[in-house]
PDB file of N, CA and C in Angstrom:
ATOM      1  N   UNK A   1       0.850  -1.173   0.000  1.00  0.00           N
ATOM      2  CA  UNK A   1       0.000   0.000   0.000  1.00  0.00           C
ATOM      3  C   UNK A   1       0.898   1.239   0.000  1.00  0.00           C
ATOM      4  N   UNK A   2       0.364   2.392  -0.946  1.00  0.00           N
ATOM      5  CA  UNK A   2       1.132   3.482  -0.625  1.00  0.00           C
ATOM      6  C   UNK A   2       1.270   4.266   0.458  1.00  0.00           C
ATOM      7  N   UNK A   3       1.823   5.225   0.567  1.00  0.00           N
ATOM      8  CA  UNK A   3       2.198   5.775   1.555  1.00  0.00           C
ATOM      9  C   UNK A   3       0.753   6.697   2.138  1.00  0.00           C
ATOM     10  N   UNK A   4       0.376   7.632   0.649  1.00  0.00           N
ATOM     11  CA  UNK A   4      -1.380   8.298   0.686  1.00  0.00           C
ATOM     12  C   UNK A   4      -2.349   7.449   0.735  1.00  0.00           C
ATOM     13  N   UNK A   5      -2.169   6.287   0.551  1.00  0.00           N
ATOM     14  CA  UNK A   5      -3.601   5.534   0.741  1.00  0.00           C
ATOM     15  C   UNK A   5      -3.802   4.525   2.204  1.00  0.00           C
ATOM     16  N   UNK A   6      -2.478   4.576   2.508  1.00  0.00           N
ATOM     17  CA  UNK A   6      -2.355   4.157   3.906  1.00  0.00           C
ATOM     18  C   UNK A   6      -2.283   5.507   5.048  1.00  0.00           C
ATOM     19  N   UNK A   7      -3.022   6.332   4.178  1.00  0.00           N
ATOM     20  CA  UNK A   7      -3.301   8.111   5.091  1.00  0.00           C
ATOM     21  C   UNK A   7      -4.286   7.463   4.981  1.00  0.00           C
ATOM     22  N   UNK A   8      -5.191   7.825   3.867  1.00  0.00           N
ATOM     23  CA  UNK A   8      -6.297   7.676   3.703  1.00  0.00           C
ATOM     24  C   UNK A   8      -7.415   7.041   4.610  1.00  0.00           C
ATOM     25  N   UNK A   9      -7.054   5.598   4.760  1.00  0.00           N
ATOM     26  CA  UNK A   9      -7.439   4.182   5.071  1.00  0.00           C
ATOM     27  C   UNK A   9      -7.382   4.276   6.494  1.00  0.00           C
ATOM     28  N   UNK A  10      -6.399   5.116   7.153  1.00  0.00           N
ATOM     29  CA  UNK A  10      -6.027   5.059   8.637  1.00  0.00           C
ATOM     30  C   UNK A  10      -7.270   6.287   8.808  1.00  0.00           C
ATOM     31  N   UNK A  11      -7.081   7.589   8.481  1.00  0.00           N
ATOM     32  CA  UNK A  11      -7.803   8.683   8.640  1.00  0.00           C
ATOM     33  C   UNK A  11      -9.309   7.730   8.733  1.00  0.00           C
ATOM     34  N   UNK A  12     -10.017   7.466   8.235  1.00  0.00           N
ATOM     35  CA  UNK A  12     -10.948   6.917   7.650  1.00  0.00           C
ATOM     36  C   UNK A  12     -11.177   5.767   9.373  1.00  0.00           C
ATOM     37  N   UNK A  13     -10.683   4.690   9.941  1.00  0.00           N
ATOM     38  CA  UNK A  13     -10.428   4.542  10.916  1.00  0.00           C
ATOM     39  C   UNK A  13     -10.588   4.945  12.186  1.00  0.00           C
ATOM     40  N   UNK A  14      -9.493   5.588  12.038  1.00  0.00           N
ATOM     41  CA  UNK A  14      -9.710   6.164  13.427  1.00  0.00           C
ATOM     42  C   UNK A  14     -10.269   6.865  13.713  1.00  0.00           C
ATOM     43  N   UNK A  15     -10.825   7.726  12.413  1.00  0.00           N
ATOM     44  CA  UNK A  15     -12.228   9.034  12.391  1.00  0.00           C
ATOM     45  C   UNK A  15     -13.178   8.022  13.096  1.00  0.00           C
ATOM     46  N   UNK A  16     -13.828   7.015  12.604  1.00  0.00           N
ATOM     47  CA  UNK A  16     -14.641   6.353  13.292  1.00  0.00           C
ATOM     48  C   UNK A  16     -14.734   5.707  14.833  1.00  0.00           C
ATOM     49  N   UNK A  17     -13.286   5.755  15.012  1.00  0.00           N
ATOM     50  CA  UNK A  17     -12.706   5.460  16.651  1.00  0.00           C
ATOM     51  C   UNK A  17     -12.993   6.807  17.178  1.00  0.00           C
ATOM     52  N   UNK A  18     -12.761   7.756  16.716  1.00  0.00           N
ATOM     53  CA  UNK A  18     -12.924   8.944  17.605  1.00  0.00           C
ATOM     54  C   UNK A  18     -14.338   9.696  17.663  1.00  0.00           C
ATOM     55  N   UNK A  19     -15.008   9.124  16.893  1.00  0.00           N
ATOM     56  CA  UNK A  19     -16.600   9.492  16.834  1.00  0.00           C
ATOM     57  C   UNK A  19     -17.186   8.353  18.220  1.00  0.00           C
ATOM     58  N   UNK A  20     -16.662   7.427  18.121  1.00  0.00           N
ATOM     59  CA  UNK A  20     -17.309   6.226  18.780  1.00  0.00           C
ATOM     60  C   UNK A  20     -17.233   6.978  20.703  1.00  0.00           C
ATOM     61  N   UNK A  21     -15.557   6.990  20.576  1.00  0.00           N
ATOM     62  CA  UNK A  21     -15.277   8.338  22.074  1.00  0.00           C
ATOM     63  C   UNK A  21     -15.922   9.224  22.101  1.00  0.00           C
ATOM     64  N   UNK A  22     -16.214  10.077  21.363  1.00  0.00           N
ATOM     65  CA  UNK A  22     -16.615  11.068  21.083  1.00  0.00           C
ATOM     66  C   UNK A  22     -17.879  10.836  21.924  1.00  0.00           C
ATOM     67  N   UNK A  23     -18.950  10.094  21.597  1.00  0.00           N
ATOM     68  CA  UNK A  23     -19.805   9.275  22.238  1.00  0.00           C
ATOM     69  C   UNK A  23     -20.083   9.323  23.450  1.00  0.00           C
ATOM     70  N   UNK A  24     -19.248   8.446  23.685  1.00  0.00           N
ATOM     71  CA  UNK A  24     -19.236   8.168  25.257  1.00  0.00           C
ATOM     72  C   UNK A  24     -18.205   9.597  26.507  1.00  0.00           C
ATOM     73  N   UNK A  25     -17.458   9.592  25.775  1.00  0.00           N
ATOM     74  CA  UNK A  25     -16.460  10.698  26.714  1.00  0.00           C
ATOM     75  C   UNK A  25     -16.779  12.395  26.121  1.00  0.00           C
ATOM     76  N   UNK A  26     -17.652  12.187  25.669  1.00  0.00           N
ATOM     77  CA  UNK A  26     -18.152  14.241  25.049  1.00  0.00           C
ATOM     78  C   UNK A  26     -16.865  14.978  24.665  1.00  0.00           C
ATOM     79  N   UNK A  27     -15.813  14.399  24.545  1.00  0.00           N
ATOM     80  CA  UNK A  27     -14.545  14.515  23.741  1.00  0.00           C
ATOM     81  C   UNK A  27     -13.496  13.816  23.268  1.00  0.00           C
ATOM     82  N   UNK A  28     -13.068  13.654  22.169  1.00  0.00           N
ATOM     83  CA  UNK A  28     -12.044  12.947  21.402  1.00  0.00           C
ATOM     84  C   UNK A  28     -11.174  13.157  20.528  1.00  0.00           C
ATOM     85  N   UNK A  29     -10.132  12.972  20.472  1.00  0.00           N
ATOM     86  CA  UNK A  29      -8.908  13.648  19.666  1.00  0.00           C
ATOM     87  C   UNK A  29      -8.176  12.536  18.360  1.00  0.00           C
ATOM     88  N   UNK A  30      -8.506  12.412  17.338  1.00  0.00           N
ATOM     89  CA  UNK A  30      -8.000  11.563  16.164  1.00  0.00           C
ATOM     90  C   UNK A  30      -6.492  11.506  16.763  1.00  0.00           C
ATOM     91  N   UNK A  31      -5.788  10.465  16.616  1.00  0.00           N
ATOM     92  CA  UNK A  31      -4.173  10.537  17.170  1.00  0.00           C
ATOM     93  C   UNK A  31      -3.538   9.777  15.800  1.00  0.00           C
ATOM     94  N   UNK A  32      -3.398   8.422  15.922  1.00  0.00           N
ATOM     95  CA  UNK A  32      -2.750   7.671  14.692  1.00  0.00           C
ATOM     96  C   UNK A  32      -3.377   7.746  13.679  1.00  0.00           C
ATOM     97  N   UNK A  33      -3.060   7.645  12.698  1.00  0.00           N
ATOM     98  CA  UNK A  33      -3.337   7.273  11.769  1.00  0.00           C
ATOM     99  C   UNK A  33      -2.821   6.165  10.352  1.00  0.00           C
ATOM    100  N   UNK A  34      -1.843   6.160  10.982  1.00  0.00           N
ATOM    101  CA  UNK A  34      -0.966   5.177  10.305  1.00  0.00           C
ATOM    102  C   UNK A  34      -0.146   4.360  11.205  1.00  0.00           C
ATOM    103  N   UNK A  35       1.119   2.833  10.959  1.00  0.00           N
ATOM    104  CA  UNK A  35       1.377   2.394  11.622  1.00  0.00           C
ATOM    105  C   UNK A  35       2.860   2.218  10.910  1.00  0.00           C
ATOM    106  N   UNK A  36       3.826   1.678  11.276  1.00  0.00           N
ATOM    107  CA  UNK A  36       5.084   1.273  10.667  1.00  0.00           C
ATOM    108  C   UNK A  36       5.124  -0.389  10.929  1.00  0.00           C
ATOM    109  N   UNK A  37       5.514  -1.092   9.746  1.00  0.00           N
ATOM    110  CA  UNK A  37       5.618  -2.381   9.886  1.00  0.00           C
ATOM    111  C   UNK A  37       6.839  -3.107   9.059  1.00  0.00           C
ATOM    112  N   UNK A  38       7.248  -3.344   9.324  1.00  0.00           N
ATOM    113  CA  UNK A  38       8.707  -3.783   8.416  1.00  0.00           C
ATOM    114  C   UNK A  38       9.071  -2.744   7.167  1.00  0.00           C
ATOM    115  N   UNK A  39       8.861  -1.356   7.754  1.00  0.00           N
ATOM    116  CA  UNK A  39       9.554  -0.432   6.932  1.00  0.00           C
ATOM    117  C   UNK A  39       8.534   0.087   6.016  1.00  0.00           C
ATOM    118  N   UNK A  40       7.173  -0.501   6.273  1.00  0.00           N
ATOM    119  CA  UNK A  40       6.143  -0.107   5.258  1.00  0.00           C
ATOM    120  C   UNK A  40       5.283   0.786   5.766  1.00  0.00           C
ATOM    121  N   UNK A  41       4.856   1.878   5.634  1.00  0.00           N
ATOM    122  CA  UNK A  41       3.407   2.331   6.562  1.00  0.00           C
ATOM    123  C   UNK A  41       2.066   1.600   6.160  1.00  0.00           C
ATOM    124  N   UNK A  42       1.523   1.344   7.040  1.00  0.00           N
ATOM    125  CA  UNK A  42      -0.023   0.852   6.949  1.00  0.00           C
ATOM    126  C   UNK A  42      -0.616   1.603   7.153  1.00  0.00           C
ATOM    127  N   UNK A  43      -2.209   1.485   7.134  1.00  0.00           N
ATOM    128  CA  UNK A  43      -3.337   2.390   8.226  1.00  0.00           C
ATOM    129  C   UNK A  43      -3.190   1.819   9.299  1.00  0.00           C
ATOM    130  N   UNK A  44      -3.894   2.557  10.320  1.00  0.00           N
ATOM    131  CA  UNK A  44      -4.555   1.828  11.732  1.00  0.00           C
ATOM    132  C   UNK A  44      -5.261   0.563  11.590  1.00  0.00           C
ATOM    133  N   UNK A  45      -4.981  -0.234  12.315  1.00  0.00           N
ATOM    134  CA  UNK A  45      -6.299  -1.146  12.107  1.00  0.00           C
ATOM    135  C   UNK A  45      -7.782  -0.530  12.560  1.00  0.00           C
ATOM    136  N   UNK A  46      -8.491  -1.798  11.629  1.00  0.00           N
ATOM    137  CA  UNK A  46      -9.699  -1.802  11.446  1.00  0.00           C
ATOM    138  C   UNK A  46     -10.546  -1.825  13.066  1.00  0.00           C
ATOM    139  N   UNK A  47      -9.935  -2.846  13.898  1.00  0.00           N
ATOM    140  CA  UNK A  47     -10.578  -3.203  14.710  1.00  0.00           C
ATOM    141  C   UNK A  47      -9.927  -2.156  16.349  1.00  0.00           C
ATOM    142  N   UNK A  48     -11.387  -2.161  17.443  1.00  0.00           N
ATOM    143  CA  UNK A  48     -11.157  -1.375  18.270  1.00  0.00           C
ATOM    144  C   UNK A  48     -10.895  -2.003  19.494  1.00  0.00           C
ATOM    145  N   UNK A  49     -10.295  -1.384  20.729  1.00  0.00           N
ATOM    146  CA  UNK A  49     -10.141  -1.980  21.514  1.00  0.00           C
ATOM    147  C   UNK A  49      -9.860  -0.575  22.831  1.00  0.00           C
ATOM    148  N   UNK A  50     -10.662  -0.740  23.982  1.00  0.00           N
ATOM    149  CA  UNK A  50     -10.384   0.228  24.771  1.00  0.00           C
ATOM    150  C   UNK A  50      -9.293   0.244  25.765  1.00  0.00           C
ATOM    151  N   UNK A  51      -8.775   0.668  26.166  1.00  0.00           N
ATOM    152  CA  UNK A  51      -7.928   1.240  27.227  1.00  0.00           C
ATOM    153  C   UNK A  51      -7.209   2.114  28.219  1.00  0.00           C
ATOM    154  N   UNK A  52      -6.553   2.160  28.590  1.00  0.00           N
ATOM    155  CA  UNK A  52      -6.621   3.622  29.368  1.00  0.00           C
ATOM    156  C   UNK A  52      -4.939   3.628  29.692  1.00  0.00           C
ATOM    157  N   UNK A  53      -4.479   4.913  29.416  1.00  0.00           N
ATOM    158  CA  UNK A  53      -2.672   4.987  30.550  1.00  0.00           C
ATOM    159  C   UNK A  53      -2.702   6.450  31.069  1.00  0.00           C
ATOM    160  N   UNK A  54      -1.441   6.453  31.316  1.00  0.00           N
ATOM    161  CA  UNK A  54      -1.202   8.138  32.025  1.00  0.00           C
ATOM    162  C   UNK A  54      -0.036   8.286  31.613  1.00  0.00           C
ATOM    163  N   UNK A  55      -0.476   9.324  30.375  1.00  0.00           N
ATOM    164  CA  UNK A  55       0.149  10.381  29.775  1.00  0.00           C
ATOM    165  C   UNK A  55       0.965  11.359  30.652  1.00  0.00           C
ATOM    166  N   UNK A  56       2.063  11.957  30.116  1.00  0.00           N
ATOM    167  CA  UNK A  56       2.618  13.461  31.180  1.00  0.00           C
ATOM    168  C   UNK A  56       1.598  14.633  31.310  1.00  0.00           C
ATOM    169  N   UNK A  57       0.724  14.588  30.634  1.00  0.00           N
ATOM    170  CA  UNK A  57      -0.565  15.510  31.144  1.00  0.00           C
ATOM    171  C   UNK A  57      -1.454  15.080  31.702  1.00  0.00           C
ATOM    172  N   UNK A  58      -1.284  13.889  31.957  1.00  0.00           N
ATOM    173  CA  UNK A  58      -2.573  13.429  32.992  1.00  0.00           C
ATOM    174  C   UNK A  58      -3.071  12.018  32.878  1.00  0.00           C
ATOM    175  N   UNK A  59      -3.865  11.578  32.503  1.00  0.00           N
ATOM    176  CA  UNK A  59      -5.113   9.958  32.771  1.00  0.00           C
ATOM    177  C   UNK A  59      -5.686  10.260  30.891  1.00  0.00           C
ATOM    178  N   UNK A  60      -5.725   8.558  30.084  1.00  0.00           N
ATOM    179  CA  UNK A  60      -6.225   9.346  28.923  1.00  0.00           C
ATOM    180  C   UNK A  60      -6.868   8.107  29.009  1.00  0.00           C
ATOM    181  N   UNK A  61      -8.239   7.958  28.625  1.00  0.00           N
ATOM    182  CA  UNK A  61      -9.007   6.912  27.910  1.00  0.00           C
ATOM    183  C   UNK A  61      -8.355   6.847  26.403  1.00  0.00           C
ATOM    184  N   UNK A  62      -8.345   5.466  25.623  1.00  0.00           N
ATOM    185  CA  UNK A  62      -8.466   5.386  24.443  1.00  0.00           C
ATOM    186  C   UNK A  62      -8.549   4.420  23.625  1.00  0.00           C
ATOM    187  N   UNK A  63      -8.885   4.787  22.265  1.00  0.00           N
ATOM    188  CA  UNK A  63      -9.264   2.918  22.050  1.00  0.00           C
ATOM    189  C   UNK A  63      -7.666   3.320  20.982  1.00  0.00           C
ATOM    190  N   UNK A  64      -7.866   1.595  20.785  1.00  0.00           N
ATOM    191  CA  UNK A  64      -6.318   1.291  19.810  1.00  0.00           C
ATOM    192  C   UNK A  64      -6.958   0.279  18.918  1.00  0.00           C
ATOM    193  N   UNK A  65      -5.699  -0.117  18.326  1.00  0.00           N
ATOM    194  CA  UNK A  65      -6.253  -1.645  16.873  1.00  0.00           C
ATOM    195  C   UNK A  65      -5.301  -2.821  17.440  1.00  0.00           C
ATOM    196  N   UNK A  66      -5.860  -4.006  17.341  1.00  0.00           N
ATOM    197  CA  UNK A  66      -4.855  -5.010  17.939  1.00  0.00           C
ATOM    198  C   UNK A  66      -3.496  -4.992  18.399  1.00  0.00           C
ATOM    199  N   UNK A  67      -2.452  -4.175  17.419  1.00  0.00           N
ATOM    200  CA  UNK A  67      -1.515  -4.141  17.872  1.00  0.00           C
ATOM    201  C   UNK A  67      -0.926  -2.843  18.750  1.00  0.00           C
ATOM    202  N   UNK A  68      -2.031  -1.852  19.382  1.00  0.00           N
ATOM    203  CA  UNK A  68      -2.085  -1.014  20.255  1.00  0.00           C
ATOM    204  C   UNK A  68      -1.149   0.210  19.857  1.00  0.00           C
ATOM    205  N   UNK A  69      -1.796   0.422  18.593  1.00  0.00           N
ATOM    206  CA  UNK A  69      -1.487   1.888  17.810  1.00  0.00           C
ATOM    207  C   UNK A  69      -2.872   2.563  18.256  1.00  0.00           C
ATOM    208  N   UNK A  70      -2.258   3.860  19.015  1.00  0.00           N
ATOM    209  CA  UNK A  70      -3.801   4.905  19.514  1.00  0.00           C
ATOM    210  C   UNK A  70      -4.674   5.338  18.350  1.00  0.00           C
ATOM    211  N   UNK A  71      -5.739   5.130  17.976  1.00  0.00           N
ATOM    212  CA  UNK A  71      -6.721   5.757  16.835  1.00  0.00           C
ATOM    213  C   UNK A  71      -6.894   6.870  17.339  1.00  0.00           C
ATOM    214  N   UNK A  72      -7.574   7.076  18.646  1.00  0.00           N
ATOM    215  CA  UNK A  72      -8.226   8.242  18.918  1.00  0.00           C
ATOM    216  C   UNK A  72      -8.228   8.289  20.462  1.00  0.00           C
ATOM    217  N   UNK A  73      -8.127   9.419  21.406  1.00  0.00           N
ATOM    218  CA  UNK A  73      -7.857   9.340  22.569  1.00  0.00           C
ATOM    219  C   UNK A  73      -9.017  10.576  23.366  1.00  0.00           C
ATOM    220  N   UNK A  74      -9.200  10.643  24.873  1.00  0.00           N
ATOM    221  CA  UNK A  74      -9.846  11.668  25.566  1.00  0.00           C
ATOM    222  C   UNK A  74      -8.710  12.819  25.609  1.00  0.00           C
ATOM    223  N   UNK A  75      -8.763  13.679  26.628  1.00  0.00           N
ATOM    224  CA  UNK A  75      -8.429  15.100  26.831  1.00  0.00           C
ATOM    225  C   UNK A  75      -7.461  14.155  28.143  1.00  0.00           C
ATOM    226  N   UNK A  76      -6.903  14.676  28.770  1.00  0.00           N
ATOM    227  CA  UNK A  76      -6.055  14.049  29.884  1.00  0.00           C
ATOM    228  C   UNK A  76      -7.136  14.453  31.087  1.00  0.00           C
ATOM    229  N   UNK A  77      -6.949  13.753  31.625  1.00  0.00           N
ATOM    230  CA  UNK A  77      -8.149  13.898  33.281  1.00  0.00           C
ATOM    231  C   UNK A  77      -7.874  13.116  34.458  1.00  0.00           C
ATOM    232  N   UNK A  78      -8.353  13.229  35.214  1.00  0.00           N
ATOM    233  CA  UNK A  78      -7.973  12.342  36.587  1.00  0.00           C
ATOM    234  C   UNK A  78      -8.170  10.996  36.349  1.00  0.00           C
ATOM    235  N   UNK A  79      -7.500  10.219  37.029  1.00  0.00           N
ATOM    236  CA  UNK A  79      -7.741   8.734  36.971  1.00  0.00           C
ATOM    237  C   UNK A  79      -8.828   7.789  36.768  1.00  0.00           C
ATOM    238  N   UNK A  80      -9.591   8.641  38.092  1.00  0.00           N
ATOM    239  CA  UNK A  80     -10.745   7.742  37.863  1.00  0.00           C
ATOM    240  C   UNK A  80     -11.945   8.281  36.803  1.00  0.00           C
ATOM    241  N   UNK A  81     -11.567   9.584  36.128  1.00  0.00           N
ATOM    242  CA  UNK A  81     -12.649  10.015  35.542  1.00  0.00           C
ATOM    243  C   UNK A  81     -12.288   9.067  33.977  1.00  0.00           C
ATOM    244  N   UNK A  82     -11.089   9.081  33.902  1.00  0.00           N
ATOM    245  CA  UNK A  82     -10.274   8.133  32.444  1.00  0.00           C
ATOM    246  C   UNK A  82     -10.819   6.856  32.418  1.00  0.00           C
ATOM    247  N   UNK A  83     -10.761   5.907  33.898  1.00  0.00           N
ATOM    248  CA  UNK A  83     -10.856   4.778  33.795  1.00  0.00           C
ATOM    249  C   UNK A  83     -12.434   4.871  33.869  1.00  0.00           C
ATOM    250  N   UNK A  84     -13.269   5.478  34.299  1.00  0.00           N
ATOM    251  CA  UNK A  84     -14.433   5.962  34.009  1.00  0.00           C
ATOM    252  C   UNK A  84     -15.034   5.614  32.236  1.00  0.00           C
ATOM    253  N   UNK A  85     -14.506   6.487  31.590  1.00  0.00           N
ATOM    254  CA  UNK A  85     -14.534   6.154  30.427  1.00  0.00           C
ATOM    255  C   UNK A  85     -14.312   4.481  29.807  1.00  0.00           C
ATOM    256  N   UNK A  86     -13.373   4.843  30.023  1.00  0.00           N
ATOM    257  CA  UNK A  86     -12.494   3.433  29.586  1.00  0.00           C
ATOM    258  C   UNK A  86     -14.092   2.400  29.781  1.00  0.00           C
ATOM    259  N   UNK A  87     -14.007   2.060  31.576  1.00  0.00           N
ATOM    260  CA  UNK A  87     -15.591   0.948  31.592  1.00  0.00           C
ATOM    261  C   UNK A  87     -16.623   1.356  30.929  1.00  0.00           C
ATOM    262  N   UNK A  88     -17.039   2.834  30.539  1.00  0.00           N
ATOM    263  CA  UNK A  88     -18.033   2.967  29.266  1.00  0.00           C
ATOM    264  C   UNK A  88     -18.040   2.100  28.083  1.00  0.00           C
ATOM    265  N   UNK A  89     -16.206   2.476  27.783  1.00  0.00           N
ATOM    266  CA  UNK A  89     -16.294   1.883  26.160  1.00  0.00           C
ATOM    267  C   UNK A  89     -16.973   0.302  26.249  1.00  0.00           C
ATOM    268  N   UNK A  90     -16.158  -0.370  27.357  1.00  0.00           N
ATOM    269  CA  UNK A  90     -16.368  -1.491  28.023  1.00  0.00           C
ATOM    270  C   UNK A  90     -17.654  -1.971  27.804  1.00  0.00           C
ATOM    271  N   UNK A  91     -18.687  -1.713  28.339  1.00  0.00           N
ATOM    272  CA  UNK A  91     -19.898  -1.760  28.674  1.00  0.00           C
ATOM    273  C   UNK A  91     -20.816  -1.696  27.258  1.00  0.00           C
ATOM    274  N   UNK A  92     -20.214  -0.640  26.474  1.00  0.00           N
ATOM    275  CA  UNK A  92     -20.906  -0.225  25.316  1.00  0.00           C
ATOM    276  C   UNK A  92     -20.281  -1.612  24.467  1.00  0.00           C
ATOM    277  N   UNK A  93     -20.070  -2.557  24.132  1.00  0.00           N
ATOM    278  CA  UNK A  93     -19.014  -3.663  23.880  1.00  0.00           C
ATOM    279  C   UNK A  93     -17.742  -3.581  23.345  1.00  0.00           C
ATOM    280  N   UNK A  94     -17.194  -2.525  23.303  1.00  0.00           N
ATOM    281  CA  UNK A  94     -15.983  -2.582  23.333  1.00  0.00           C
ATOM    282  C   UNK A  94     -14.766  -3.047  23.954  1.00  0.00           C
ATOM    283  N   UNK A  95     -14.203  -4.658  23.230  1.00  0.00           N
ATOM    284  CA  UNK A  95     -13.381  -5.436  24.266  1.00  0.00           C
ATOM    285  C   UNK A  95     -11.925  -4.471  24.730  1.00  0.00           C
ATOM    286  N   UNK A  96     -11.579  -4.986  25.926  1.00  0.00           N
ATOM    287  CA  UNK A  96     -10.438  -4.309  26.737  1.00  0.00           C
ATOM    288  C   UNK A  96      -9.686  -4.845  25.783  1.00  0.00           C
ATOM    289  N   UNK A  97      -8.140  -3.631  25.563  1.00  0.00           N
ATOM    290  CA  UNK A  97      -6.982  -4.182  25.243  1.00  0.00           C
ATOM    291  C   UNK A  97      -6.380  -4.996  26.292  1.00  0.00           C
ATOM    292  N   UNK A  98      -6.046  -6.329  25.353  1.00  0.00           N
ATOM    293  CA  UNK A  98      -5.002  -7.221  26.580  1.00  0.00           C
ATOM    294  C   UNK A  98      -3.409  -6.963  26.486  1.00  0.00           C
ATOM    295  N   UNK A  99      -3.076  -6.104  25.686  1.00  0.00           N
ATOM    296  CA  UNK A  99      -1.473  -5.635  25.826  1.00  0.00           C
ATOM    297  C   UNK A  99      -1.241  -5.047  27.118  1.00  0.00           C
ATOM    298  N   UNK A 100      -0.078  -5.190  27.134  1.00  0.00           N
ATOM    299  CA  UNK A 100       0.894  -4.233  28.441  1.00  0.00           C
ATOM    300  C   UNK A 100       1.112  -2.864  28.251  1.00  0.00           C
ATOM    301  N   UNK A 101       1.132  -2.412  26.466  1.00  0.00           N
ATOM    302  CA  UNK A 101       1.899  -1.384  26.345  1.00  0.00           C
ATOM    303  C   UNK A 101       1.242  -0.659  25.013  1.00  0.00           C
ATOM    304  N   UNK A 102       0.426   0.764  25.074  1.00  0.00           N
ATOM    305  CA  UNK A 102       0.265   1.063  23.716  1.00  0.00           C
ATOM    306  C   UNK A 102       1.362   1.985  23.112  1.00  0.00           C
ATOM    307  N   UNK A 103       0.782   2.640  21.690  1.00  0.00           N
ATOM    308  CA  UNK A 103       2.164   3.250  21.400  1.00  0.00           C
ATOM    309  C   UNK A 103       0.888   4.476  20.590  1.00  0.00           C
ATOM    310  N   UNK A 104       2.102   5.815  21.154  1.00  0.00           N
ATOM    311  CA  UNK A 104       1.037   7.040  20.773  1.00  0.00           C
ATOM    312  C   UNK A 104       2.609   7.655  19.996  1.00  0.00           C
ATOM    313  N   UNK A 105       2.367   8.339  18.815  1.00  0.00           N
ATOM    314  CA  UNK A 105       2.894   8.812  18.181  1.00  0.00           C
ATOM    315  C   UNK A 105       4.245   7.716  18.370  1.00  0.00           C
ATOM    316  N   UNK A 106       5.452   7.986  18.920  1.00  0.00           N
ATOM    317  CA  UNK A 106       6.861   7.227  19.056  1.00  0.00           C
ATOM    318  C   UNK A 106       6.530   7.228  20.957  1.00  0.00           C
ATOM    319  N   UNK A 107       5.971   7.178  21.565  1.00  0.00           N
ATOM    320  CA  UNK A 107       6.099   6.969  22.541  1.00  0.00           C
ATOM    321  C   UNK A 107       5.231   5.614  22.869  1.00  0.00           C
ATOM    322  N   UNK A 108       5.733   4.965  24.047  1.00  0.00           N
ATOM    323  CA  UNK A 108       4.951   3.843  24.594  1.00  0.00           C
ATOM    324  C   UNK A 108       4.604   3.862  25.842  1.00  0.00           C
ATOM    325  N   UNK A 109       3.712   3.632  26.402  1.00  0.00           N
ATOM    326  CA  UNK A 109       2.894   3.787  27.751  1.00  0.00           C
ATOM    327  C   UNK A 109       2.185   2.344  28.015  1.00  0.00           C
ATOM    328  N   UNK A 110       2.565   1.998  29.434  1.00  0.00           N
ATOM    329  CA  UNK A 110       1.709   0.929  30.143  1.00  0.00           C
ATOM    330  C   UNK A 110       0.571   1.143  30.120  1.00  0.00           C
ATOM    331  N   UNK A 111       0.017   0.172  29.775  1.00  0.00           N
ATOM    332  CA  UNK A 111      -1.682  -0.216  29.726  1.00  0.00           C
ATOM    333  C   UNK A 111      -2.230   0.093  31.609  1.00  0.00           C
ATOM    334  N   UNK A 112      -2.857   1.250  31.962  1.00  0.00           N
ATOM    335  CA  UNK A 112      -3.609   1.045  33.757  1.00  0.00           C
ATOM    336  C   UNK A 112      -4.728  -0.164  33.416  1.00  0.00           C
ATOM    337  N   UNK A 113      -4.852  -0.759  34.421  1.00  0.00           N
ATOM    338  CA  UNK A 113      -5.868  -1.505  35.027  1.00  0.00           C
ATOM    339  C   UNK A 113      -6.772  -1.126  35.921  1.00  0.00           C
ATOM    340  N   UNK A 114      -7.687  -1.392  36.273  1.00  0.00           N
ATOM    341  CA  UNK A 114      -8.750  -0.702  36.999  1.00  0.00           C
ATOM    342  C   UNK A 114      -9.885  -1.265  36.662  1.00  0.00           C
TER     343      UNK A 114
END
């Protein structure tokens, strides 16, 4: 896939991940959109998955794609108002990520539990 159509394909994605937050948390921020994989860019994946870490600004709900590239994320907030969210997505059926670790732009953050 090219480089613009693996914009495309991701945009397209995670727009729908961040509408879905959007939803439940009355705010949401598009983050990935693409992924790196043996030197190739992809889109985001297709599929969603909720979770929650703590960012240097604070507590973030967010969902990711199997391999825990951020689609779309909340505003930073207190703990329990994040993990708050997070059991929304939950509830609404959105399965928990079972990774340890997502990855937001080049950074990686432990998965909270709660």
């Amino acid at each position: 896939m090219r480089y613009h159509e693996a914009v495309r394909e991701g945009k397209r994605r995670a727009a729908a991940s961040q509408m879905r937050l959007f939803d439940i948390a009355g705010f949401a921020m598009l983050t990935l959109t693409t992924k790196k994989s043996g030197g190739t860019f992809m889109p985001v994946g297709e599929e969603e998955y909720a979770s929650a870490i703590r960012s240097p600004d604070g507590h973030v709900a967010i969902i990711v794609d199997a391999d825990g590239f951020t689609k779309a994320q909340s505003r930073a907030l207190e703990r329990e108002e994040a993990l708050g969210i997070f059991r929304r997505l939950v509830e609404s059926g959105m399965p928990e990520f079972g990774g340890s670790h997502v990855e937001i732009w080049n950074d990686r953050y432990p998965v909270l539990r709660g």
